[in-house]
N, C-alpha and C. Protein backbone atom coordinates (compact mmCIF):
# COMPACT_ATOMS: atom_id res chain seq x y z
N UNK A 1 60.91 -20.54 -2.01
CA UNK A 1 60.05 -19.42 -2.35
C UNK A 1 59.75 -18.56 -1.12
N UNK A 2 59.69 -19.39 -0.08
CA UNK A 2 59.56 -18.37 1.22
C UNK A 2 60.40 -17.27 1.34
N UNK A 3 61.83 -17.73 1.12
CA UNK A 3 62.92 -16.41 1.93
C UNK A 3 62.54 -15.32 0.12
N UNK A 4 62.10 -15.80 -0.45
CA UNK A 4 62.02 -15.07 -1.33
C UNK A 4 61.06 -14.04 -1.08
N UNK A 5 60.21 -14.36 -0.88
CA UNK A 5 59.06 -13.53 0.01
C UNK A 5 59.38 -13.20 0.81
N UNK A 6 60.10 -13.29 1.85
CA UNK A 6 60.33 -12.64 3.32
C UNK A 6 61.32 -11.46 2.78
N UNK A 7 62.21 -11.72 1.64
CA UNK A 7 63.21 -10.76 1.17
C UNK A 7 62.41 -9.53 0.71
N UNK A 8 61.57 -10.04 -0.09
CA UNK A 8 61.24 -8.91 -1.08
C UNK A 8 59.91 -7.73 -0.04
N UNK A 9 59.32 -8.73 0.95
CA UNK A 9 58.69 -7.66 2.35
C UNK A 9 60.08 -6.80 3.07
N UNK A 10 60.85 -7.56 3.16
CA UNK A 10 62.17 -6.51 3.69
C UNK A 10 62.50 -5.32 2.98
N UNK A 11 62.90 -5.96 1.79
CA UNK A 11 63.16 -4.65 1.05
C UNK A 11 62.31 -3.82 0.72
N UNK A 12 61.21 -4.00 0.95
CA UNK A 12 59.91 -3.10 0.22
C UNK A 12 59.41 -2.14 1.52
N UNK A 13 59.81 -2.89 2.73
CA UNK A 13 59.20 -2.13 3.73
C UNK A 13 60.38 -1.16 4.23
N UNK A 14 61.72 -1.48 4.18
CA UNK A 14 62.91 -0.46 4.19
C UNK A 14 62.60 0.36 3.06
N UNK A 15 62.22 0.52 1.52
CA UNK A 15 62.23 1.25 1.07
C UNK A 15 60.98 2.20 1.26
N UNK A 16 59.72 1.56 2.17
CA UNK A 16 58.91 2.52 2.52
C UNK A 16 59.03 3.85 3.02
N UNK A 17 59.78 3.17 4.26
CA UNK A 17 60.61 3.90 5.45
C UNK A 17 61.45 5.15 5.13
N UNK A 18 62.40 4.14 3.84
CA UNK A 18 63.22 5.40 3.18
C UNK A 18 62.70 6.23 2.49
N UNK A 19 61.85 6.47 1.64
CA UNK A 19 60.97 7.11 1.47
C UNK A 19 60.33 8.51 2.44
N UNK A 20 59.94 7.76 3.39
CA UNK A 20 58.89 8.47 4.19
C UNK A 20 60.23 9.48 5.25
N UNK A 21 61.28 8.98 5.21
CA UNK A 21 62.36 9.57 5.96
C UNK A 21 62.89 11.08 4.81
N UNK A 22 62.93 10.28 3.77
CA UNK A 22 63.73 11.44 2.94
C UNK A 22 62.33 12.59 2.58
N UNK A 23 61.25 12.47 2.66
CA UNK A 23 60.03 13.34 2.44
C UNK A 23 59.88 14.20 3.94
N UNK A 24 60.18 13.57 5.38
CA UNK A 24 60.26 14.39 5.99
C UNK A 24 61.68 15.17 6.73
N UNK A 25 62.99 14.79 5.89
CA UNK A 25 64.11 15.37 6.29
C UNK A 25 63.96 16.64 4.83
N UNK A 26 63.03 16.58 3.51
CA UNK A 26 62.85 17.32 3.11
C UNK A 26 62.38 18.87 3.72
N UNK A 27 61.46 18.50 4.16
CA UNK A 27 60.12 19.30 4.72
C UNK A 27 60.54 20.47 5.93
N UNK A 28 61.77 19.51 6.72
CA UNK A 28 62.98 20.23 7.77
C UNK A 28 64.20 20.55 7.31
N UNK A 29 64.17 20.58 5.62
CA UNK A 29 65.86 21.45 5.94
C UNK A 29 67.07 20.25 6.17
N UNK A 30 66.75 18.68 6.47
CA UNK A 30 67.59 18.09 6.74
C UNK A 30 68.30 17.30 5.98
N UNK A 31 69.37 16.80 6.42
CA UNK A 31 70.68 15.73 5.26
C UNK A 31 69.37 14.47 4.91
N UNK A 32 69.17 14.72 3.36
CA UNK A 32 68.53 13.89 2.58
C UNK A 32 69.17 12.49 2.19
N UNK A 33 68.07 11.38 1.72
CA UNK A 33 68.77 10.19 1.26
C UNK A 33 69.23 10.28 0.01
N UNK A 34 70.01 10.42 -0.46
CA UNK A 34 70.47 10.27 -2.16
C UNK A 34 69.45 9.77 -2.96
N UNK A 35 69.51 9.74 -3.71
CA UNK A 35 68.51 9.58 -5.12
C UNK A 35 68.79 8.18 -5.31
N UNK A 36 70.40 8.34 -5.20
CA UNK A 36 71.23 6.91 -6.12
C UNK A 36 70.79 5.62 -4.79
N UNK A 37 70.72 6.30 -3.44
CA UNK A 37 70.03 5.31 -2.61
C UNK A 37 68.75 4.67 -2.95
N UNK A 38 68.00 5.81 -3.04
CA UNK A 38 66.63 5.48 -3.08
C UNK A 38 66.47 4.47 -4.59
N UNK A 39 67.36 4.48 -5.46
CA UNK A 39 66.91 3.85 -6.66
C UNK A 39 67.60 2.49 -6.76
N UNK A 40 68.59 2.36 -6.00
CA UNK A 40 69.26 1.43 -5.40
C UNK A 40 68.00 0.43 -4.64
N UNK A 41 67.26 1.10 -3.68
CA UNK A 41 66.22 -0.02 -3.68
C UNK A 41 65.01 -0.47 -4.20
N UNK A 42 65.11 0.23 -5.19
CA UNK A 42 64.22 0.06 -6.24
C UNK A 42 64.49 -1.10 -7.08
N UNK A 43 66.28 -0.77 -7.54
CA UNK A 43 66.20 -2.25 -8.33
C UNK A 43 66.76 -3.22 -7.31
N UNK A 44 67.02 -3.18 -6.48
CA UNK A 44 67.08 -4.78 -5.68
C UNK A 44 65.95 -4.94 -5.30
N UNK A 45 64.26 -4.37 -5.42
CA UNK A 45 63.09 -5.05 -5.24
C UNK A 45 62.81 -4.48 -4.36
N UNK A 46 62.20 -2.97 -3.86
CA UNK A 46 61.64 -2.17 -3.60
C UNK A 46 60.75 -1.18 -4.65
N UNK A 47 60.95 -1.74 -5.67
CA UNK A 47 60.25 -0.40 -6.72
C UNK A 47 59.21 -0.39 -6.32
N UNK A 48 58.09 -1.43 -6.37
CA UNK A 48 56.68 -1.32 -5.99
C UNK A 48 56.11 -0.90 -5.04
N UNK A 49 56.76 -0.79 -3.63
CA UNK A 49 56.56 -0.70 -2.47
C UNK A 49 57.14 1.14 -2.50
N UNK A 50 58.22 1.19 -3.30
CA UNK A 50 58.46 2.75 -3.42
C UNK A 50 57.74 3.38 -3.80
N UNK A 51 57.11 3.26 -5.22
CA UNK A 51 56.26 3.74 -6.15
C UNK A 51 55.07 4.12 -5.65
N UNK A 52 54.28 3.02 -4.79
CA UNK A 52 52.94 3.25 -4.52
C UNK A 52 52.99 4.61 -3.48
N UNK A 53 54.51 4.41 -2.39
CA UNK A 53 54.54 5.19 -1.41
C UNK A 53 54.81 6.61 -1.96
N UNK A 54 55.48 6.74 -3.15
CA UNK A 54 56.03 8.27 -3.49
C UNK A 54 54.44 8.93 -3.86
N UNK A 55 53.79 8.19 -4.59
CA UNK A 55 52.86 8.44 -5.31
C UNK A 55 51.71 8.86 -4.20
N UNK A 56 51.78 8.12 -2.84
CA UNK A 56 50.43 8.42 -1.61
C UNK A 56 51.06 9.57 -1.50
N UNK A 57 52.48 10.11 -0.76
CA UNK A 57 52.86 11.13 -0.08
C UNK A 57 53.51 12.08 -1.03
N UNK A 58 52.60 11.89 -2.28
CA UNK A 58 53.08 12.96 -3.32
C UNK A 58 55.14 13.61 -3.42
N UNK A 59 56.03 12.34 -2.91
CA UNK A 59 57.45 12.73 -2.86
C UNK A 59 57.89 11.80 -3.94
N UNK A 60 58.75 12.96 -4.65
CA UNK A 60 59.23 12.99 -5.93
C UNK A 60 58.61 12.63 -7.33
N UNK A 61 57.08 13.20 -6.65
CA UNK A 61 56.28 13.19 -7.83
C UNK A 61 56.35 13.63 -9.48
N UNK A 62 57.79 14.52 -8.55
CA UNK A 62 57.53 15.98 -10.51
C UNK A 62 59.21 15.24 -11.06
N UNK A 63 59.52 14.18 -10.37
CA UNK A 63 60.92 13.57 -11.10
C UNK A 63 60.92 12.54 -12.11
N UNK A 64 61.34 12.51 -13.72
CA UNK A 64 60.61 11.58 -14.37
C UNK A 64 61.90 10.58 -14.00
N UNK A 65 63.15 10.93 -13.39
CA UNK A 65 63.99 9.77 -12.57
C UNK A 65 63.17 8.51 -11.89
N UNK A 66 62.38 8.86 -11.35
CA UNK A 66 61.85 8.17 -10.44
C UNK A 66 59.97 7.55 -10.83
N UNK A 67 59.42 8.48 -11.61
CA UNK A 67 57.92 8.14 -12.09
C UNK A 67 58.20 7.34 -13.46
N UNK A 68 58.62 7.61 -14.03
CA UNK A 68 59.59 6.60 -14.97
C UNK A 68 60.41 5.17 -14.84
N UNK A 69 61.37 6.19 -14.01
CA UNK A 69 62.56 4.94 -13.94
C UNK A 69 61.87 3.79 -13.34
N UNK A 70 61.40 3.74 -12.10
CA UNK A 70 60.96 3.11 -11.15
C UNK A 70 59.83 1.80 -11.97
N UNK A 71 58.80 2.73 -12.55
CA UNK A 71 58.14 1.62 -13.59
C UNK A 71 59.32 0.78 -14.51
N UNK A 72 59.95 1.13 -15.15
CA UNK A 72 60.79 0.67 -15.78
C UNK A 72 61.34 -0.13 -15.20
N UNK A 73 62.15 -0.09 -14.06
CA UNK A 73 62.51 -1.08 -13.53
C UNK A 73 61.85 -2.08 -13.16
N UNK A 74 60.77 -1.90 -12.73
CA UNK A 74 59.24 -3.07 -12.04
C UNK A 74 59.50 -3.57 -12.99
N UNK A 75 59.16 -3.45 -14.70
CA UNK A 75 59.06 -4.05 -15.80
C UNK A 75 60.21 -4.87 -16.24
N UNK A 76 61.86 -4.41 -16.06
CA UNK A 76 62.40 -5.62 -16.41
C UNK A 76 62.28 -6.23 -14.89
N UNK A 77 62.16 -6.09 -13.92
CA UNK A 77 62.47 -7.38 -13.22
C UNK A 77 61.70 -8.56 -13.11
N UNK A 78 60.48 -7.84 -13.57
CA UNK A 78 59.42 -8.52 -13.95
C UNK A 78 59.47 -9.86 -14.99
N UNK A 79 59.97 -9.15 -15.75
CA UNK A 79 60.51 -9.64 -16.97
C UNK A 79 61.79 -10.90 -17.01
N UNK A 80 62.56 -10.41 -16.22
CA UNK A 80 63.63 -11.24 -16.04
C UNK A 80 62.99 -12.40 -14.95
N UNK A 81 62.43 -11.98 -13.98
CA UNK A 81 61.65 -12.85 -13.64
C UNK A 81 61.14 -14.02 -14.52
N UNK A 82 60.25 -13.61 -15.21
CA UNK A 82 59.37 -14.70 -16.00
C UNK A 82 60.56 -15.44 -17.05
N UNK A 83 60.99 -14.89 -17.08
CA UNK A 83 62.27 -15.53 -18.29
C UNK A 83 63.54 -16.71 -17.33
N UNK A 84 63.58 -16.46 -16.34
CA UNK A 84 64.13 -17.36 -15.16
C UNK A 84 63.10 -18.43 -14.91
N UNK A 85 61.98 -18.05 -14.54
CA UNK A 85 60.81 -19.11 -14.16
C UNK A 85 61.01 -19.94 -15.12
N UNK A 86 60.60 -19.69 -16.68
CA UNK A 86 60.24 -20.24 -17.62
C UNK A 86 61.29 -21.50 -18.32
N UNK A 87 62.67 -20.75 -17.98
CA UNK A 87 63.72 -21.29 -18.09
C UNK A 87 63.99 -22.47 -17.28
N UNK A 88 63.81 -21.75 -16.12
CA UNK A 88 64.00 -23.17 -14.88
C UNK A 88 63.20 -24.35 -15.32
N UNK A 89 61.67 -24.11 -15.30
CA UNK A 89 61.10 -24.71 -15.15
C UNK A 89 60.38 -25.58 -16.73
N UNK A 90 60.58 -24.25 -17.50
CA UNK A 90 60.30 -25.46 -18.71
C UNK A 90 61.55 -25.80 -20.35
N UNK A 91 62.11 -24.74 -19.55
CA UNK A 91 63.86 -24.96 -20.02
C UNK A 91 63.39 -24.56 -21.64
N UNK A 92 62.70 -23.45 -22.08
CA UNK A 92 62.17 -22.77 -23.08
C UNK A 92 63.42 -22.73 -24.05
């Protein structure tokens, strides 16, 4: 359960970053991160850590790609989550 946790702080804090990079290469005119990046770490387990951040620094607020998708995704992994746990552990 640890590296599981240490993973999911990795990815959440790279997708901060990415975030906060593509909001200020916006702002300058500069070569942006792709979309398909940014959602890319969303579903390998950045959504939450994305979400809260798009939502503080108001970037890509007006995209329902991303205010949408992003929940959506939290929700199945969520989901698939509990359905793995449940499985493992009480073999449902």
């Amino acid at each position: 359960m640890g590296y599981i946790f240490l993973y999911l702080v990795a990815v959440s804090v790279i997708s901060i970053i990415a975030v906060i990079i593509d909001k200020t290469a916006a702002k300058n005119g500069e070569r942006r991160i792709s979309e398909n990046s940014l959602m890319a770490l969303s579903v390998i387990g950045g959504g939450v850590a994305m979400y809260i951040t798009m939502r503080i620094i108001h970037h890509k607020t007006r995209k329902n790609k991303f205010m949408v998708g992003i929940p959506v995704i939290i929700m199945l992994e969520v989901a698939l989550t509990a359905i793995i746990y449940f499985n493992f552990f009480y073999k449902i």
